[in-house]
C-alpha atoms as a PDB file:
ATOM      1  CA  UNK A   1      -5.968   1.752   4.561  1.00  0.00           C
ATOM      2  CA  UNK A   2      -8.266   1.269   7.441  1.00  0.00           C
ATOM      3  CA  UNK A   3      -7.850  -0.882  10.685  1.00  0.00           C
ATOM      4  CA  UNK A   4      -8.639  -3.659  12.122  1.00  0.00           C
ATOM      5  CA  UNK A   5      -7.342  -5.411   9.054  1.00  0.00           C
ATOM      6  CA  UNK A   6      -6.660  -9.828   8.571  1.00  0.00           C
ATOM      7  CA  UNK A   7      -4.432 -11.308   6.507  1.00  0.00           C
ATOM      8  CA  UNK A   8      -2.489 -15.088   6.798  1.00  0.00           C
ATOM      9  CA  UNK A   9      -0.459 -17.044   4.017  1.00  0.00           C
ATOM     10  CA  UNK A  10      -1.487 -19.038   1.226  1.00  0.00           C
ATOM     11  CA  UNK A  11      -2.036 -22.510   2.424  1.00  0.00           C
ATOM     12  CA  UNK A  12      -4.403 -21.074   5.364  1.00  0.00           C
ATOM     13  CA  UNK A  13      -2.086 -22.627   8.106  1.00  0.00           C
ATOM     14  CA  UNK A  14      -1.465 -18.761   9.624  1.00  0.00           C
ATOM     15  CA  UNK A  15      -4.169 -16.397  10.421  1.00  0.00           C
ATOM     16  CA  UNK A  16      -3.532 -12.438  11.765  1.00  0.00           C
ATOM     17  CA  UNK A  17      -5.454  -9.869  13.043  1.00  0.00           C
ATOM     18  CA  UNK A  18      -4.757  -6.216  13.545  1.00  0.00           C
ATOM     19  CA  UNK A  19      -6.448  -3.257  14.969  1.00  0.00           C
ATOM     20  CA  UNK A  20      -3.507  -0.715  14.418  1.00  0.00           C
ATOM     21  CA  UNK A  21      -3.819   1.856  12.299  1.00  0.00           C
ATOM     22  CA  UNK A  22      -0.997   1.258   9.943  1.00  0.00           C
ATOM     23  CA  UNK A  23       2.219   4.050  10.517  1.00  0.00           C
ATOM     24  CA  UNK A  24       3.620   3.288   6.841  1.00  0.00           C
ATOM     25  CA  UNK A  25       3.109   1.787   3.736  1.00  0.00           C
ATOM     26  CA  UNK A  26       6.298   1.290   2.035  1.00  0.00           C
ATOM     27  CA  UNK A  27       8.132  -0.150  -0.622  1.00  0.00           C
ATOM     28  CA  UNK A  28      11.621  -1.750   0.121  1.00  0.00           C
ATOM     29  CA  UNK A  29      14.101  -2.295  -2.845  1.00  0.00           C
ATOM     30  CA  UNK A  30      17.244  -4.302  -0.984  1.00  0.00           C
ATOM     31  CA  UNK A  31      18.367  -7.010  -2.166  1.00  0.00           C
ATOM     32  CA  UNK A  32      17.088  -9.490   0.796  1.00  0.00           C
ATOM     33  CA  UNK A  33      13.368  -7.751   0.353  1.00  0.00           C
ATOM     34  CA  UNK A  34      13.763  -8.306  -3.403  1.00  0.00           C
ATOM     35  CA  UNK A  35      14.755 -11.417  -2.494  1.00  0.00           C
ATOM     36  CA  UNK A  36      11.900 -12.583   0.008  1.00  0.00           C
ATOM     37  CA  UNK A  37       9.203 -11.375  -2.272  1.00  0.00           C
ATOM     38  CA  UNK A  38      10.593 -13.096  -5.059  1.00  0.00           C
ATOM     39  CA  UNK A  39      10.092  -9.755  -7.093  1.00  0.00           C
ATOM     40  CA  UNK A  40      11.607  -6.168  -7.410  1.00  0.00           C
ATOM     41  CA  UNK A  41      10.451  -4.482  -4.358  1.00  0.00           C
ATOM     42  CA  UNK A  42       8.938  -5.994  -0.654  1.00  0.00           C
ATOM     43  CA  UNK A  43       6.082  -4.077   0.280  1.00  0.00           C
ATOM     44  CA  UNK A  44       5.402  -3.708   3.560  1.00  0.00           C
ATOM     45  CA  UNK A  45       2.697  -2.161   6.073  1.00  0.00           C
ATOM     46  CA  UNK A  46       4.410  -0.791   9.484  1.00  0.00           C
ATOM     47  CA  UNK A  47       1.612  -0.952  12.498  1.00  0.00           C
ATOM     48  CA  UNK A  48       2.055  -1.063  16.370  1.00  0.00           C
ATOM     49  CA  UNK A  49       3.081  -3.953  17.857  1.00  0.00           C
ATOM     50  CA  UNK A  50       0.378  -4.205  20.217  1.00  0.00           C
ATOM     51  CA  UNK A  51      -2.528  -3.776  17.550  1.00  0.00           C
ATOM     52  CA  UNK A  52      -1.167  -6.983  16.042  1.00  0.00           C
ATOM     53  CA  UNK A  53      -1.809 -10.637  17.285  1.00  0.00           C
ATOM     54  CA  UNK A  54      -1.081 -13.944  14.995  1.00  0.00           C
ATOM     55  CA  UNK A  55      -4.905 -15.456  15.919  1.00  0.00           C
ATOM     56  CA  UNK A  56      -3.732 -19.544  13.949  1.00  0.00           C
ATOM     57  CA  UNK A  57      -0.836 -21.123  13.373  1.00  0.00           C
ATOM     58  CA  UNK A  58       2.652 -19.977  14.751  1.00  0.00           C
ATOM     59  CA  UNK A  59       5.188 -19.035  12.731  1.00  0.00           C
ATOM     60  CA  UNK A  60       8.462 -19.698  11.831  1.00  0.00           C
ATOM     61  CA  UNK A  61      11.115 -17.283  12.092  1.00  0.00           C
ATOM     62  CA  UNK A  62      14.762 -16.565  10.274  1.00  0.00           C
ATOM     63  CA  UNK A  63      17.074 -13.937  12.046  1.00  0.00           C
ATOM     64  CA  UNK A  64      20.298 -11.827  10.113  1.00  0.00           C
ATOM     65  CA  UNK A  65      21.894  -8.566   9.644  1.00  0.00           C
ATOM     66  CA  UNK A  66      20.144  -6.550   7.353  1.00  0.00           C
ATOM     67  CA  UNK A  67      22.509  -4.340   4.707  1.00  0.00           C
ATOM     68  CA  UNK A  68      23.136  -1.670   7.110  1.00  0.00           C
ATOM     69  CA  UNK A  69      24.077  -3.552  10.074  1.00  0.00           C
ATOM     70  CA  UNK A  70      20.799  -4.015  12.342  1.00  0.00           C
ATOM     71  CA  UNK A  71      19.145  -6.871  13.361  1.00  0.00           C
ATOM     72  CA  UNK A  72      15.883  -8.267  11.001  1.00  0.00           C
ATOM     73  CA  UNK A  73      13.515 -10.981  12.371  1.00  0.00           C
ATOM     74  CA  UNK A  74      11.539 -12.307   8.971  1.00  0.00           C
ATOM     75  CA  UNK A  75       8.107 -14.406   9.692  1.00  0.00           C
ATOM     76  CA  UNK A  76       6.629 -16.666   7.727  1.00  0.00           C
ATOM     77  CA  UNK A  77       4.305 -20.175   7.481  1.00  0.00           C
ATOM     78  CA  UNK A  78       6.438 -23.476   7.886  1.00  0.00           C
ATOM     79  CA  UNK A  79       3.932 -25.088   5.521  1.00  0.00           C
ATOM     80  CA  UNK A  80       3.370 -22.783   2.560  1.00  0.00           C
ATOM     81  CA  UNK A  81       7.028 -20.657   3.594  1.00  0.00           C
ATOM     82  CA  UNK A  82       4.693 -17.200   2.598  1.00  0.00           C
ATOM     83  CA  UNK A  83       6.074 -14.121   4.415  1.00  0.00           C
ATOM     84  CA  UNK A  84       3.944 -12.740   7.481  1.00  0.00           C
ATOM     85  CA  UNK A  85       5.930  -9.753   8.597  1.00  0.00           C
ATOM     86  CA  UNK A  86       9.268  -8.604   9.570  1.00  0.00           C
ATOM     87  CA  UNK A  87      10.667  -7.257  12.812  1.00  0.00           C
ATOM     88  CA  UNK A  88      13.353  -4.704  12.740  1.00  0.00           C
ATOM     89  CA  UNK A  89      16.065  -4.250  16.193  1.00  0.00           C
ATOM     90  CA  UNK A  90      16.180  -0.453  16.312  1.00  0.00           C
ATOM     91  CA  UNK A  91      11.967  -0.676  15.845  1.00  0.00           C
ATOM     92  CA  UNK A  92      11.134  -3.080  18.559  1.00  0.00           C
ATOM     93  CA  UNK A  93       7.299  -1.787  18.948  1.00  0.00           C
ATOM     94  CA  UNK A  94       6.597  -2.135  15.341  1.00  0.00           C
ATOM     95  CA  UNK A  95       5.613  -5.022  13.219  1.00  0.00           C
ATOM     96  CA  UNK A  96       5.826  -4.961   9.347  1.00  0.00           C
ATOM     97  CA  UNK A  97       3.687  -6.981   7.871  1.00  0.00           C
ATOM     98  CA  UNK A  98       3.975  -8.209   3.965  1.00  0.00           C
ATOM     99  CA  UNK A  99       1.164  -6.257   1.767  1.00  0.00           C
ATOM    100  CA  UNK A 100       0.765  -9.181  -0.236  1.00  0.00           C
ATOM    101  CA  UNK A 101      -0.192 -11.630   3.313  1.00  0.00           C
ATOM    102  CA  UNK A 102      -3.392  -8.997   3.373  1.00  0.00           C
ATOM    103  CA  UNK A 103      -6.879  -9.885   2.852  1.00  0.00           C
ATOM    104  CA  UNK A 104      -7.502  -6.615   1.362  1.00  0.00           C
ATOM    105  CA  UNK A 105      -4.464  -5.339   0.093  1.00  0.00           C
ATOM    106  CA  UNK A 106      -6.272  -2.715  -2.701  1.00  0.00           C
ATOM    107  CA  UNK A 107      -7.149  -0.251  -0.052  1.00  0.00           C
ATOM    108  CA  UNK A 108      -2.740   0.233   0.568  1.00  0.00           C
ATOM    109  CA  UNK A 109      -1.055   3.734  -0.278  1.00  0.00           C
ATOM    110  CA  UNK A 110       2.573   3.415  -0.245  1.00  0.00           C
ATOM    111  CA  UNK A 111       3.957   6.397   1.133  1.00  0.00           C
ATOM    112  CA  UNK A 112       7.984   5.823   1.534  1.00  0.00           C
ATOM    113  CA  UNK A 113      10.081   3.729  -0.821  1.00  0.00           C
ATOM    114  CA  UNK A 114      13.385   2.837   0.445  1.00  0.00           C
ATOM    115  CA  UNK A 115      16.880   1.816  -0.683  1.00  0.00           C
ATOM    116  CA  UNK A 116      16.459   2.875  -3.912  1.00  0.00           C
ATOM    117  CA  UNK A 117      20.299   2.523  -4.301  1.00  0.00           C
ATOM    118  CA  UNK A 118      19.326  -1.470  -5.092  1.00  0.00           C
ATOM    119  CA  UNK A 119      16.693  -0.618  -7.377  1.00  0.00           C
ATOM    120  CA  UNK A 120      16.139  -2.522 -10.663  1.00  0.00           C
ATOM    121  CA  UNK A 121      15.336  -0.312 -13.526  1.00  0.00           C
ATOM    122  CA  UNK A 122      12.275  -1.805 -14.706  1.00  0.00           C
ATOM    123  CA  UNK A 123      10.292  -1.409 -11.049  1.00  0.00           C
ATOM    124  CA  UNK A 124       8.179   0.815 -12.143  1.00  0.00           C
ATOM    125  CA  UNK A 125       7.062   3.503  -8.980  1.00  0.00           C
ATOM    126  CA  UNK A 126       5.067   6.324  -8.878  1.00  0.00           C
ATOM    127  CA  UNK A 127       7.300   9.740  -8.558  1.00  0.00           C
ATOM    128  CA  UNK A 128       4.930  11.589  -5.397  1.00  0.00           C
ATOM    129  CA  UNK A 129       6.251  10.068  -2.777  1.00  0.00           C
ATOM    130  CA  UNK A 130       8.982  10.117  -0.416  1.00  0.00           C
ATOM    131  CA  UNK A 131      12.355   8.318  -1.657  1.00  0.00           C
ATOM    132  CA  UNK A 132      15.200   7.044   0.758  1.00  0.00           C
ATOM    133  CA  UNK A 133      18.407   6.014  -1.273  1.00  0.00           C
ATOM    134  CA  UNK A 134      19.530   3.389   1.913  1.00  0.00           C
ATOM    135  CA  UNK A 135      17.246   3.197   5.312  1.00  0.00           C
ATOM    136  CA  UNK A 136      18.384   3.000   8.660  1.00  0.00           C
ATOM    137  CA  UNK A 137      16.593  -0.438   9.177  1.00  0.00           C
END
């Protein structure tokens, strides 16, 4: 994936921009990701914080305790409720934006998949790259 990048939600209402060069593409398998995405797996794209700027639209934002104890801020649109990114506590410089908010989401590599301790059977992910059975976020 190459930077700068835009993405926003589905009713239009949020706009991004970002000119970080992403740090990791990664699939999450916990059961609030699984839950958020509506799906078996969140994917997300971790960039800079700086590099990233919400250019319409503010979002809304929903704060709890992730599975293993730390803090995660979860973005999205008031209007159309589509997830924007996620914050993590023990990351404050780092934004992780949802794959699926992209404009051009066919140029992502996943390179991490994480708490695959909560994984359904019938996700489906390629074998080559790194696995994580629980993640310190």
């Amino acid at each position: 994936m190459t930077e700068p990048f835009d993405g926003g939600c589905l009713c239009g209402d949020i706009r991004y921009h970002c000119e970080a060069e992403p740090k990791t593409i990664y699939y999450c398998h916990c059961s609030d990701c699984r839950r958020i995405s509506g799906t078996a797996f969140y994917t997300g794209v971790g960039v800079g914080k700086d590099g990233f700027s919400v250019a319409k639209g503010t979002v809304k934002q929903w704060h709890k305790k992730a599975d293993s104890g730390n803090g995660v801020t979860r973005s999205f649109c008031p209007t159309c409720s589509a997830s924007i990114y996620l914050q993590l506590e023990m990351f404050p410089n780092v934004i992780f934006i949802a794959a699926g908010s992209l404009d051009d989401p066919t140029t992502l590599k996943p390179n991490l998949e994480l708490w695959t301790t909560s994984k359904v059977d019938w996700a489906e992910i390629p074998g080559d790259i790194m696995s994580m059975e629980k993640a310190a976020g």
